[in-house]
N, C-alpha and C. Protein backbone atom coordinates (compact mmCIF):
# COMPACT_ATOMS: atom_id res chain seq x y z
N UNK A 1 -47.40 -3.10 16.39
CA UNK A 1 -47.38 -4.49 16.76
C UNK A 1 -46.54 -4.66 18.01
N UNK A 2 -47.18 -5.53 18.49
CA UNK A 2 -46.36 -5.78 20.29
C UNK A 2 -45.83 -7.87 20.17
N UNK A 3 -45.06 -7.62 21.24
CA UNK A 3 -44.28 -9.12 21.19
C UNK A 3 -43.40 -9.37 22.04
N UNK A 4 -42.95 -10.68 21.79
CA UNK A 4 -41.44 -10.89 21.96
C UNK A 4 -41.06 -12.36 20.97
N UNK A 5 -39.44 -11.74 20.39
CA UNK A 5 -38.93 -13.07 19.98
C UNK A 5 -37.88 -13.36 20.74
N UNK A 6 -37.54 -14.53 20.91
CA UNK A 6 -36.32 -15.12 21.43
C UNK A 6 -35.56 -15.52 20.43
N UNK A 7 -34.22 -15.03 20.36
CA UNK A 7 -33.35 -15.25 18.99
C UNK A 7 -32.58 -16.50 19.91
N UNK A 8 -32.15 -16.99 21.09
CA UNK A 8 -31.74 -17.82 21.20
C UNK A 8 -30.55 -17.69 20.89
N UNK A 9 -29.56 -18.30 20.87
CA UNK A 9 -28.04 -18.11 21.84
C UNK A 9 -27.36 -17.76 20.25
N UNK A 10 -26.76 -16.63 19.82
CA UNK A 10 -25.98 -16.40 18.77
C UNK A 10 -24.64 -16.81 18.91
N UNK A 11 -24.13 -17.31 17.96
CA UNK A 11 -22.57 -17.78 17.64
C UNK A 11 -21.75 -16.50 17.32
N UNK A 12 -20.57 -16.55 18.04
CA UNK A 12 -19.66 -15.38 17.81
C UNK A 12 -19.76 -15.22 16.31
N UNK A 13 -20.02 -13.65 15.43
CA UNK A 13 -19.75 -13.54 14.36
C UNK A 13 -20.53 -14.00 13.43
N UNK A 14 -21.87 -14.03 14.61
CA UNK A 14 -23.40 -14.63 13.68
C UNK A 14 -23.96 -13.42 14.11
N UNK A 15 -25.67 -13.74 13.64
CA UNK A 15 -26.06 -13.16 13.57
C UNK A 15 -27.00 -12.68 12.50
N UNK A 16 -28.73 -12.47 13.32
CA UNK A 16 -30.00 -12.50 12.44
C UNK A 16 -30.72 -11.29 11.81
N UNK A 17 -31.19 -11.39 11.30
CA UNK A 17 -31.88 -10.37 10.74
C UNK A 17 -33.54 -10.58 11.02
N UNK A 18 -33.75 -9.33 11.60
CA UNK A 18 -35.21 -9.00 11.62
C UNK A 18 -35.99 -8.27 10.97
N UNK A 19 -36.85 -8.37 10.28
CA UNK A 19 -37.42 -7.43 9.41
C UNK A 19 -38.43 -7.19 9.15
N UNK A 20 -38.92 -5.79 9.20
CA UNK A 20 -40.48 -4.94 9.66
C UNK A 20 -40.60 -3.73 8.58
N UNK A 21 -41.15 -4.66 7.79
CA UNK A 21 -41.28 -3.65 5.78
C UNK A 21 -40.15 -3.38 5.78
N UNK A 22 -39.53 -2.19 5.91
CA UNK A 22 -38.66 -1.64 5.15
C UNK A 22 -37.59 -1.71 5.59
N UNK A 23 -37.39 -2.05 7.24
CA UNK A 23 -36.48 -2.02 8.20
C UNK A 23 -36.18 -3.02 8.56
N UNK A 24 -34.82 -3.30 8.77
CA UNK A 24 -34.21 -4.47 9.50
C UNK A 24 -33.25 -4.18 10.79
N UNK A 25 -33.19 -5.19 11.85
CA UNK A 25 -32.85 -5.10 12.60
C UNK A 25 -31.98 -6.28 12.72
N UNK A 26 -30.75 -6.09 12.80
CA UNK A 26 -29.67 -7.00 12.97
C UNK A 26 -29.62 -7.22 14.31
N UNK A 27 -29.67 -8.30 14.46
CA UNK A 27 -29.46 -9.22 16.26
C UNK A 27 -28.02 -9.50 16.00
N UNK A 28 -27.07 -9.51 16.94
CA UNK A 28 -25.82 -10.66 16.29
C UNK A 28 -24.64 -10.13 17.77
N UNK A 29 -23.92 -11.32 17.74
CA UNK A 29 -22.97 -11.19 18.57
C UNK A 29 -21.52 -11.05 18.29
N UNK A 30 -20.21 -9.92 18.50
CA UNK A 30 -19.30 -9.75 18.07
C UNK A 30 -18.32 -9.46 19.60
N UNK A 31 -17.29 -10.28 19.68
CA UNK A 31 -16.41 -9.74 20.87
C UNK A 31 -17.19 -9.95 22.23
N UNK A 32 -18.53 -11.41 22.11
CA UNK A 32 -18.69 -11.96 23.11
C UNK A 32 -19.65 -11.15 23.72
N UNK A 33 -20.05 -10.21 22.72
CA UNK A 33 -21.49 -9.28 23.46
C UNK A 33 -22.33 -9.23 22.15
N UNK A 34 -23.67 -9.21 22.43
CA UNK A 34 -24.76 -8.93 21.65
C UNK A 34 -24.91 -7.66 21.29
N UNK A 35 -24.83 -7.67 20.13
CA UNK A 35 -25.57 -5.92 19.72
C UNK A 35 -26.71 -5.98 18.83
N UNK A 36 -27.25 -4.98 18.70
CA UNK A 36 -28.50 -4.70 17.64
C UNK A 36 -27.92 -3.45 17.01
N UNK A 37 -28.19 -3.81 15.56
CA UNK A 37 -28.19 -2.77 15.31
C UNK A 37 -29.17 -2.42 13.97
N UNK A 38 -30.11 -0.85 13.66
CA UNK A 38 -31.11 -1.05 13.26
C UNK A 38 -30.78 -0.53 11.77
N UNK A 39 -31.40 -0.77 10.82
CA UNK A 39 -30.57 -0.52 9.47
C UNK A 39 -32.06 0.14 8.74
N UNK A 40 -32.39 0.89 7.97
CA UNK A 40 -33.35 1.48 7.18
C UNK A 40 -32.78 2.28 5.77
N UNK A 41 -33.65 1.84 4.38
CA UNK A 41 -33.00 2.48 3.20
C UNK A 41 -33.46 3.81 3.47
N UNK A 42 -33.75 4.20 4.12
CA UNK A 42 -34.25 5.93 4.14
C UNK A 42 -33.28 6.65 5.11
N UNK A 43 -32.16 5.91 6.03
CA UNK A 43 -31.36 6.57 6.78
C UNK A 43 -30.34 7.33 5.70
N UNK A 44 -30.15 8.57 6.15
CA UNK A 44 -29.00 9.80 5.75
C UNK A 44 -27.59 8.82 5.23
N UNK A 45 -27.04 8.35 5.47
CA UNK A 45 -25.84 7.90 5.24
C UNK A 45 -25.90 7.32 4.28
N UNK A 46 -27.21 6.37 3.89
CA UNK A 46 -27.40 6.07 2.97
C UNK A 46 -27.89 6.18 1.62
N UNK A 47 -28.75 7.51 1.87
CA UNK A 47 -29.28 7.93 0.77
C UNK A 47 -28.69 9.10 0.13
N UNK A 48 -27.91 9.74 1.10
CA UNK A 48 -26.53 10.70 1.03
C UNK A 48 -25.15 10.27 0.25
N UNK A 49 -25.31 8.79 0.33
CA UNK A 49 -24.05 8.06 -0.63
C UNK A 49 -23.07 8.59 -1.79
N UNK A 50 -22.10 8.97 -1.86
CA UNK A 50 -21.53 9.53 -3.69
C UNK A 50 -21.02 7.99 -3.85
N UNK A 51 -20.39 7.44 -3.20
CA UNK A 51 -19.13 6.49 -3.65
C UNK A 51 -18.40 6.65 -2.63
N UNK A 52 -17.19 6.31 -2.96
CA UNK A 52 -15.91 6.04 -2.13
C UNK A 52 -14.87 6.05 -3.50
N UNK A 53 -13.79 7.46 -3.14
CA UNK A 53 -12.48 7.50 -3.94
C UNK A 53 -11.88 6.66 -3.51
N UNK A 54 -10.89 6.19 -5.15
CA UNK A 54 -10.20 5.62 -4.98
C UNK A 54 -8.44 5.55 -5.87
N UNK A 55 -7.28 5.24 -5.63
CA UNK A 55 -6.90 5.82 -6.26
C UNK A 55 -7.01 5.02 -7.38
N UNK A 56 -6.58 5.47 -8.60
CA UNK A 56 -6.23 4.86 -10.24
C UNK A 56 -5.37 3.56 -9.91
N UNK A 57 -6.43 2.46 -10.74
CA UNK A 57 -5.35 1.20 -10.16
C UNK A 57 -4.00 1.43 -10.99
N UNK A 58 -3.18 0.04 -11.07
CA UNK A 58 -1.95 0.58 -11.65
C UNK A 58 -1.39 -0.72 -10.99
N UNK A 59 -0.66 -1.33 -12.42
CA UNK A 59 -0.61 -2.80 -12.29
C UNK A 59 0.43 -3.66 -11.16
N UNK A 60 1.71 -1.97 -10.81
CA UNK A 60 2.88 -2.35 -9.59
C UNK A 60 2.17 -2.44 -8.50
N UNK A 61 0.79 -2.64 -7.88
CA UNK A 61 0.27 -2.83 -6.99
C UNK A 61 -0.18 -4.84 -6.72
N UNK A 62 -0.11 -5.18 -7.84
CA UNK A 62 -0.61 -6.43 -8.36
C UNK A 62 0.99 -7.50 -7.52
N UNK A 63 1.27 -7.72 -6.39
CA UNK A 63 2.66 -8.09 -5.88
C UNK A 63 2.21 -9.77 -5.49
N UNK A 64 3.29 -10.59 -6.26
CA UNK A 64 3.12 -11.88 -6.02
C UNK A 64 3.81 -12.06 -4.87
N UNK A 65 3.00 -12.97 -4.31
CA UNK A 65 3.81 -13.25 -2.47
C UNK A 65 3.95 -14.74 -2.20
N UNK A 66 4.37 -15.19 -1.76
CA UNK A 66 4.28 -16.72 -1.34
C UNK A 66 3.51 -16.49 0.44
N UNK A 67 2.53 -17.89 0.44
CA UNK A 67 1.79 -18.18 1.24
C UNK A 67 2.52 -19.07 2.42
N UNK A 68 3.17 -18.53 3.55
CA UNK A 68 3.14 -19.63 4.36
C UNK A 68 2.62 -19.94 5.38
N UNK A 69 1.90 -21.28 5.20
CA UNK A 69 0.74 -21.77 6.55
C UNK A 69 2.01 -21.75 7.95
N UNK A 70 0.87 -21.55 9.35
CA UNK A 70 1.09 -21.99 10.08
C UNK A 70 1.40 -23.78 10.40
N UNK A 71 1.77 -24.41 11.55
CA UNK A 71 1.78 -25.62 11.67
C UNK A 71 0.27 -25.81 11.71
N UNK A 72 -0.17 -25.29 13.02
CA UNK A 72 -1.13 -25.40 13.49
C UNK A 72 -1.80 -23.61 13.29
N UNK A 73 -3.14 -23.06 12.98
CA UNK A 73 -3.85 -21.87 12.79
C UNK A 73 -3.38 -21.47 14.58
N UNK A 74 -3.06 -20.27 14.79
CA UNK A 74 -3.08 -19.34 15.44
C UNK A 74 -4.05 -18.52 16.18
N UNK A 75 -4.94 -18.61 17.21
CA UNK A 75 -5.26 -17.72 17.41
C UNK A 75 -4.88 -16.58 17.74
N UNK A 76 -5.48 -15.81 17.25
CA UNK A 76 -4.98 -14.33 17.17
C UNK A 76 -6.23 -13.08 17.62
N UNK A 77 -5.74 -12.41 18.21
CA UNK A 77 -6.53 -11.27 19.29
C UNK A 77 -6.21 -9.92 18.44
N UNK A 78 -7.15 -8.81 18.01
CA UNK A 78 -7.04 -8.14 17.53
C UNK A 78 -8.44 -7.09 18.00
N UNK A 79 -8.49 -5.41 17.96
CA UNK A 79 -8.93 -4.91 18.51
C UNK A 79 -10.01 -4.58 17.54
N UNK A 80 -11.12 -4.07 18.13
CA UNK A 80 -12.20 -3.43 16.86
C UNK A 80 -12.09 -1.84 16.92
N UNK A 81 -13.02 -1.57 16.29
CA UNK A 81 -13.31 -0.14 15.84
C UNK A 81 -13.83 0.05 16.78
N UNK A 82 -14.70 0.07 17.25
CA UNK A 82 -15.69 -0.09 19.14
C UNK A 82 -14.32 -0.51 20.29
N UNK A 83 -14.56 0.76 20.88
CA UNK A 83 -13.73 0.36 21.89
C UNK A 83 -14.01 -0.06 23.14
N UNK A 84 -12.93 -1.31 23.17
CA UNK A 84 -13.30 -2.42 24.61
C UNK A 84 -13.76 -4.23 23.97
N UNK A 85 -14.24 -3.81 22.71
CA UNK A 85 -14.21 -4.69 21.91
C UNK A 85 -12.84 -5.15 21.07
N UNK A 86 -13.35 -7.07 21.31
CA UNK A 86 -12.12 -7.92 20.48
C UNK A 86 -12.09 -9.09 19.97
N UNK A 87 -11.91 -9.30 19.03
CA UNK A 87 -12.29 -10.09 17.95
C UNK A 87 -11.26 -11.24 18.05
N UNK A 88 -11.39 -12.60 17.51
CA UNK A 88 -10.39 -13.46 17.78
C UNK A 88 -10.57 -14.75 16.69
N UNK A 89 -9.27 -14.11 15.99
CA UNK A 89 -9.72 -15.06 14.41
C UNK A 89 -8.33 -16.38 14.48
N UNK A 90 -8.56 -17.37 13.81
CA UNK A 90 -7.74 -18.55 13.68
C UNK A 90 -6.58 -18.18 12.61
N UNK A 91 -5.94 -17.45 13.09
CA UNK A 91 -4.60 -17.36 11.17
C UNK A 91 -4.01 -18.15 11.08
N UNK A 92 -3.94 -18.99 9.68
CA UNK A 92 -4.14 -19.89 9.11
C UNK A 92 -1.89 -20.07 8.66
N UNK A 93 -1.89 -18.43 8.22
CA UNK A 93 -0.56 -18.42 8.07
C UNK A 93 -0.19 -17.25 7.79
N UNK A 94 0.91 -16.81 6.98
CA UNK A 94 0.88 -15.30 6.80
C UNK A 94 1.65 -15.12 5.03
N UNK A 95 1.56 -14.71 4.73
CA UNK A 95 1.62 -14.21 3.30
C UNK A 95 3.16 -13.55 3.16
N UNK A 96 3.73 -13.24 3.03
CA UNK A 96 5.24 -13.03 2.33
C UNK A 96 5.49 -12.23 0.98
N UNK A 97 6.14 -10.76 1.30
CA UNK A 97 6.41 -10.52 -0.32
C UNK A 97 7.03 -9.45 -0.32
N UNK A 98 7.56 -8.93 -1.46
CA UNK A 98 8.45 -7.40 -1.56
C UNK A 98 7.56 -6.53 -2.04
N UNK A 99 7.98 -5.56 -1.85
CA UNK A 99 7.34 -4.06 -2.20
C UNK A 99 8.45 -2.94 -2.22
N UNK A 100 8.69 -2.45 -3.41
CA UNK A 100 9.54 -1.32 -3.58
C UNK A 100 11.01 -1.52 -2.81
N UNK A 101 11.79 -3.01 -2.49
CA UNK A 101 12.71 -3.59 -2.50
C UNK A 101 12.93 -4.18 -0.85
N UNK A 102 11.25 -3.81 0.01
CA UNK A 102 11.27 -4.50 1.04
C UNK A 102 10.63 -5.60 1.07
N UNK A 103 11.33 -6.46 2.39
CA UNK A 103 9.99 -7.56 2.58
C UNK A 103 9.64 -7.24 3.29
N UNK A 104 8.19 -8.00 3.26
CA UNK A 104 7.15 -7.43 4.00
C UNK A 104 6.27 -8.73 4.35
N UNK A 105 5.45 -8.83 5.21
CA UNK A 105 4.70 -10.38 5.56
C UNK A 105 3.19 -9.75 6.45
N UNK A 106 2.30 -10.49 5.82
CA UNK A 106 0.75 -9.90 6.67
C UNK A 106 0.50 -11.75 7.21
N UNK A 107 0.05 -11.22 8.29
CA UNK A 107 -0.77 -12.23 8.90
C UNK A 107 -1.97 -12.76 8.34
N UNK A 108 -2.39 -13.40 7.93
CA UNK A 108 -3.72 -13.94 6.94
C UNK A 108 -4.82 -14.48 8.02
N UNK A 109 -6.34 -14.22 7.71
CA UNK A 109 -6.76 -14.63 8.42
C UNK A 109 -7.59 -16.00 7.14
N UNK A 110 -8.69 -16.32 7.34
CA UNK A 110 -9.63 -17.34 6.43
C UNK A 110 -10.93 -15.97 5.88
N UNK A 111 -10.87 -16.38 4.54
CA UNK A 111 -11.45 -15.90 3.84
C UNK A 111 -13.12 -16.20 3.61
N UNK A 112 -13.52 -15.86 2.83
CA UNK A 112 -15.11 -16.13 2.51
C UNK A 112 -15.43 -17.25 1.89
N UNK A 113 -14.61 -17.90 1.13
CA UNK A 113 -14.66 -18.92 0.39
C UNK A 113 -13.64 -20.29 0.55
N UNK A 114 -13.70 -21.38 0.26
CA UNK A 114 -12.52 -22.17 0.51
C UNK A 114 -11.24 -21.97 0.62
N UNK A 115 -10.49 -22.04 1.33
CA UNK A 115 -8.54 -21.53 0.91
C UNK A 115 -8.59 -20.48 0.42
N UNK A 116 -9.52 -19.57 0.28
CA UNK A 116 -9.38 -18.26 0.78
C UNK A 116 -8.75 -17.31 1.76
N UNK A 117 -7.86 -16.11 1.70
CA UNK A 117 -7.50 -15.59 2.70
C UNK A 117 -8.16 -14.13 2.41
N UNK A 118 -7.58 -13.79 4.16
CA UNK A 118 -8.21 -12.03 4.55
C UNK A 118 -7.38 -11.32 4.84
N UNK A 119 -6.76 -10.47 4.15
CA UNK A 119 -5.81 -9.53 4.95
C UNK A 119 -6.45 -8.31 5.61
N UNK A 120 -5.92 -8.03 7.12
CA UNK A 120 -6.10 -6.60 7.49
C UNK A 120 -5.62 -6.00 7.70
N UNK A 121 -4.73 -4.60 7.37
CA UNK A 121 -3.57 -4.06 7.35
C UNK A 121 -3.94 -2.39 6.72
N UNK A 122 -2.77 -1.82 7.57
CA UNK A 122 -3.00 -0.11 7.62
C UNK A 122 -1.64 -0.22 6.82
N UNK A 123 -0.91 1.05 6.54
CA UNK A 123 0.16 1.27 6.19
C UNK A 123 0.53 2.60 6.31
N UNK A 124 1.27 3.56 5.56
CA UNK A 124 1.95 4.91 5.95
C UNK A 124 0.99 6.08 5.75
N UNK A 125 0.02 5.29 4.33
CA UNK A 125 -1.60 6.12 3.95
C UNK A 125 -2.75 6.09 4.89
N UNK A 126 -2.41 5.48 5.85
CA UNK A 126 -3.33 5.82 6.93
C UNK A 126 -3.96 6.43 7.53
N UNK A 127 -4.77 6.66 7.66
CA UNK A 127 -5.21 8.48 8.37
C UNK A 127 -5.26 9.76 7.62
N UNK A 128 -4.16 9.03 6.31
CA UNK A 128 -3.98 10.70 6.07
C UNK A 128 -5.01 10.65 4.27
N UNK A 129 -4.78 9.54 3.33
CA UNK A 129 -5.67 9.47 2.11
C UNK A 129 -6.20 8.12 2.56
N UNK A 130 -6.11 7.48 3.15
CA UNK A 130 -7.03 5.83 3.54
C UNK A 130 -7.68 6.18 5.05
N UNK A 131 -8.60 5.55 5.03
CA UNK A 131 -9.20 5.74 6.25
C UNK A 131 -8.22 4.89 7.51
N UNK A 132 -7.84 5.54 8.86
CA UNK A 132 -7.18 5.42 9.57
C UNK A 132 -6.98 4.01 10.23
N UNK A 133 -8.38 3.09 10.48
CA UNK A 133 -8.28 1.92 11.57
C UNK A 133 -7.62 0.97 10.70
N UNK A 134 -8.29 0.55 9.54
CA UNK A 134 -7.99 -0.79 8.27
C UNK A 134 -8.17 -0.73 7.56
N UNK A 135 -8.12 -1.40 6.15
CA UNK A 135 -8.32 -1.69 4.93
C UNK A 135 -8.28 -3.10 5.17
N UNK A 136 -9.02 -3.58 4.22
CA UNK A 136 -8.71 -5.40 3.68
C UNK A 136 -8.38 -5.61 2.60
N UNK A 137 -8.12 -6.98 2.37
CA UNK A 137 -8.20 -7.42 0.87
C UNK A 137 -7.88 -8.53 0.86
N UNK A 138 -8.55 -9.32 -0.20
CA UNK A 138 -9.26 -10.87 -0.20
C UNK A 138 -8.21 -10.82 -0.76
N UNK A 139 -7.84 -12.23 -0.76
CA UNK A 139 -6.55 -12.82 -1.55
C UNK A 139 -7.57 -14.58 -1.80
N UNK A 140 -7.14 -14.94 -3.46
CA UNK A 140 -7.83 -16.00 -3.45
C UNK A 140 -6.59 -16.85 -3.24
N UNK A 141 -7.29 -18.03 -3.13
CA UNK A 141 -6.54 -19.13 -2.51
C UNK A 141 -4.78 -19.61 -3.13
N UNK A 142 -4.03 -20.10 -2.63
CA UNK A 142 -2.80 -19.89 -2.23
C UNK A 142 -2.73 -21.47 -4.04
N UNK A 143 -2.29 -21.35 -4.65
CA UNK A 143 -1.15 -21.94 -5.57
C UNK A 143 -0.52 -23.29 -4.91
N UNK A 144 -0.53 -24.58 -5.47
CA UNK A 144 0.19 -25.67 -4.76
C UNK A 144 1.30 -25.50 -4.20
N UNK A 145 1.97 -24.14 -5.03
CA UNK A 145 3.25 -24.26 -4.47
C UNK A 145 3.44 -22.95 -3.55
N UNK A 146 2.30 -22.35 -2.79
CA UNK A 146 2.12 -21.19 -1.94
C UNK A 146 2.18 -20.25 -2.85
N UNK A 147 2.20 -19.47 -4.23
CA UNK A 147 2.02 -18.25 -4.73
C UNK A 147 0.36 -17.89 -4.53
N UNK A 148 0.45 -16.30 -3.75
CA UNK A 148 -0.65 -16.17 -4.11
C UNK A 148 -0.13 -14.36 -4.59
N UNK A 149 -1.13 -13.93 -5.11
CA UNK A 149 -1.38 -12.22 -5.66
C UNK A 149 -1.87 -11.45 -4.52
N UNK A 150 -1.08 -10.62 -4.19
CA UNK A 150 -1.90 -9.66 -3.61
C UNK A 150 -2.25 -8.60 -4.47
N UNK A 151 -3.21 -8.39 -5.26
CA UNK A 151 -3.91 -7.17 -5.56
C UNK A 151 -4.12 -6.16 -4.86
N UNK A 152 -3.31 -5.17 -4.25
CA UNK A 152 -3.73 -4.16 -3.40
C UNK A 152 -4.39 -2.83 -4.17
N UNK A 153 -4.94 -2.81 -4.96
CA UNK A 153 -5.81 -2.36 -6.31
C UNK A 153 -7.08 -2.50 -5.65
N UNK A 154 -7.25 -3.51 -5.04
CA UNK A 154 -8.66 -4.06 -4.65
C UNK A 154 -9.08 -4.15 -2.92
N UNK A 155 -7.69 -3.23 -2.49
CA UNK A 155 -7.79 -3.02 -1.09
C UNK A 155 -9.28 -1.74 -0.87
N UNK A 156 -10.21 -2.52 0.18
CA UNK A 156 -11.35 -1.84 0.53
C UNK A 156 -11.48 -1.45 1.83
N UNK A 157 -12.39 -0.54 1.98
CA UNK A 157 -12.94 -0.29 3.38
C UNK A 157 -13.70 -1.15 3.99
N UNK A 158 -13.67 -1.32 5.22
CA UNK A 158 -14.66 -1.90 6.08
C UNK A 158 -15.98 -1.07 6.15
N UNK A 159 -17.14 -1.33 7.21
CA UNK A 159 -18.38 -0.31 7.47
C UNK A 159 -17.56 0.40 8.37
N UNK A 160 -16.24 0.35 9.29
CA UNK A 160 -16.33 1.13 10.13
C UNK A 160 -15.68 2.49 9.51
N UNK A 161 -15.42 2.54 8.04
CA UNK A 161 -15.15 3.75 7.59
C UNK A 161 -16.48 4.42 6.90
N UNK A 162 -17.36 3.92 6.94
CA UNK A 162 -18.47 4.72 6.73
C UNK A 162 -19.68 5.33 8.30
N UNK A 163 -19.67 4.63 9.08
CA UNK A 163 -20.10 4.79 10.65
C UNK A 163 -19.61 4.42 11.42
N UNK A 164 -19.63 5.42 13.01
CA UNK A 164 -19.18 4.86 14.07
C UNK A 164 -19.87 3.55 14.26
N UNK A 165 -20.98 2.90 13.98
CA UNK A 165 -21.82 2.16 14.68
C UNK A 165 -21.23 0.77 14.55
N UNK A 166 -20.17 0.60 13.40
CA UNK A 166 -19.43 -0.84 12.68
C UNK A 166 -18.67 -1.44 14.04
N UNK A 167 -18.43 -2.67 14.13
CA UNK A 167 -17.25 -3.44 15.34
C UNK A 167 -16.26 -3.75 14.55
N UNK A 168 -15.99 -3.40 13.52
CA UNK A 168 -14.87 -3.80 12.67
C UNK A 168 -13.50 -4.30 13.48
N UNK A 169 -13.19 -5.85 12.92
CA UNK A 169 -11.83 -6.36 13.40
C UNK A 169 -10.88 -4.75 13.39
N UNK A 170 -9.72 -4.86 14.09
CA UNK A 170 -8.57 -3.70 13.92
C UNK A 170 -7.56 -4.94 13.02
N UNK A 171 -6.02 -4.52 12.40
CA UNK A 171 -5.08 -5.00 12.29
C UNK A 171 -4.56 -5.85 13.17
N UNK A 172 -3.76 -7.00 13.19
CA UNK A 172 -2.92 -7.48 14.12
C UNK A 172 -1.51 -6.43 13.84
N UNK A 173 -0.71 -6.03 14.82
CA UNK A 173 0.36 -5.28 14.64
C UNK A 173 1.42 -5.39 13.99
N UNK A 174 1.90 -7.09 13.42
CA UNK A 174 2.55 -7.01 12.16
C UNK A 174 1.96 -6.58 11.14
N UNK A 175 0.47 -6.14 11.30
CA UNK A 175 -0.12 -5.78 9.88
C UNK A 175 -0.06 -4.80 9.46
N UNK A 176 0.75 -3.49 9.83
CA UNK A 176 0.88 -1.98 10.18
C UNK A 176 1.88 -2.23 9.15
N UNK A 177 1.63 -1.57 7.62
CA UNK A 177 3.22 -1.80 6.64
C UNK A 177 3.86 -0.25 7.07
N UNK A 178 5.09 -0.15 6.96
CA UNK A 178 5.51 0.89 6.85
C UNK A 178 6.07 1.43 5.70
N UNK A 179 5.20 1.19 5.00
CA UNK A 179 5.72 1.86 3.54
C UNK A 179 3.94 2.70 2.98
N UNK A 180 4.03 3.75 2.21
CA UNK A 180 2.68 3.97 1.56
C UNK A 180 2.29 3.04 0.49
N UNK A 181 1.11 2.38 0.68
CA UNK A 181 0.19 1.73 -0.54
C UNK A 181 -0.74 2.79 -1.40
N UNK A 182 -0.41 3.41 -2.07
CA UNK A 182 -1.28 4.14 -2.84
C UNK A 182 -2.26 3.53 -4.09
N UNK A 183 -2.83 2.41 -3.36
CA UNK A 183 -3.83 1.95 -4.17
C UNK A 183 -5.26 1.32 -3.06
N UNK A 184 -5.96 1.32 -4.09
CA UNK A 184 -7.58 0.87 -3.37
C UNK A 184 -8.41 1.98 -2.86
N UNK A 185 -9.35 1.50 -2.33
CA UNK A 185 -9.58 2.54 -1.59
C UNK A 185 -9.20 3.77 -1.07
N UNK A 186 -9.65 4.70 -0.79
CA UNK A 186 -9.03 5.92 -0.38
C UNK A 186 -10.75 5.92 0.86
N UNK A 187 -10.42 7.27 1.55
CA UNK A 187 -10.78 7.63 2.73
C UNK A 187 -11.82 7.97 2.41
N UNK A 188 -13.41 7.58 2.78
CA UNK A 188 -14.28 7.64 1.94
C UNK A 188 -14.77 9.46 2.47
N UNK A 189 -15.84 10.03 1.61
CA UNK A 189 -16.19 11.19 1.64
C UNK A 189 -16.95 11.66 2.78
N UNK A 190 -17.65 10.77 3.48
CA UNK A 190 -18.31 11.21 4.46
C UNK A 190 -17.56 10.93 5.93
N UNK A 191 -16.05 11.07 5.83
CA UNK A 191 -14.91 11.04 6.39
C UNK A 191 -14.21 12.05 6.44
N UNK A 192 -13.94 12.85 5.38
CA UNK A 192 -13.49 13.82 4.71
C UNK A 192 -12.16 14.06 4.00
N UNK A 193 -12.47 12.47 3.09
CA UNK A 193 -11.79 12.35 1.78
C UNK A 193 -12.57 13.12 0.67
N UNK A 194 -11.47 12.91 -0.61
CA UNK A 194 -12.03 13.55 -1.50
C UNK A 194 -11.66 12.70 -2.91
């Protein structure tokens, strides 16, 4: 089949889907440039899949934090997995809490759902049992009186730990903990975790 479509002007962090039987083709714009990128259930990466290790949750990961908003959301500049690419999210406020007798504070971005937040943050497991650029983890919405949970139990990978091909946000640089999180995710296998 021959053509043309005009997808017409994409919104930062949008982005369409095209689809031809089995295959789709993502249109979408990230860091102010358009990419495509082509997706098929018969590609290697995918049909090659085991999982993704992770470690044994374990409930001292479960750390209550208090939420504090900005006055006003923040924009904030942060790098991707693609380099030259940069992403630029509104943080809303940043999160607050101890861990093994430090404090510690992540920058929050807006989440998937209402008063939802996003954390993105590396720590000392970086590179070496977590995959190197980020991890996330949803935090649901913040308590009247700012408590929210961080579950780092439920810290995941992005796509850019499964392919180069992902634009994945990077950390903002307060988001770098310096302590090891030995929970969530671990460095997936076709990385060369185990």
């Amino acid at each position: 089949m021959r053509g043309a479509h005009r997808f017409g002007v994409l919104p930062e962090r949008g982005g369409v889907d095209a689809v031809w039987g089995d295959a789709v083709i993502e249109v979408a714009k990230r860091g102010g440039h358009d990419i495509v990128r082509p997706r098929h259930p018969d590609a290697p990466l995918r049909t090659a899949f085991t999982g993704t290790p992770a470690y044994a949750p374990d409930p001292r990961w479960a750390v209550t934090g208090r939420y504090v908003p900005f006055d006003v959301p923040r924009p904030t500049t942060v790098g991707a997995a693609v380099e030259g690419l940069e992403h630029v999210y509104d943080a809303p406020g940043r999160v607050e809490f101890e861990l093994d007798g430090r404090r510690l504070s992540l920058t929050a971005f807006p989440g998937r759902g209402a008063g939802q937040l996003t954390v993105l943050f590396t720590d000392a497991t970086s590179g070496v049992t977590t995959y190197a650029a980020n991890r996330v983890l949803a935090v649901e919405a913040p308590a009247a009186d700012g408590t929210v949970v961080l579950d780092v139990n439920r810290a995941a990978n992005l796509p850019c730990a499964y392919t180069d091909l992902a634009t994945c946000p990077l950390p903002p640089a307060e988001n770098r903990l310096p302590v090891a999180v030995e929970a969530g995710q671990k460095l997936p296998r076709e990385r060369g975790g185990s």
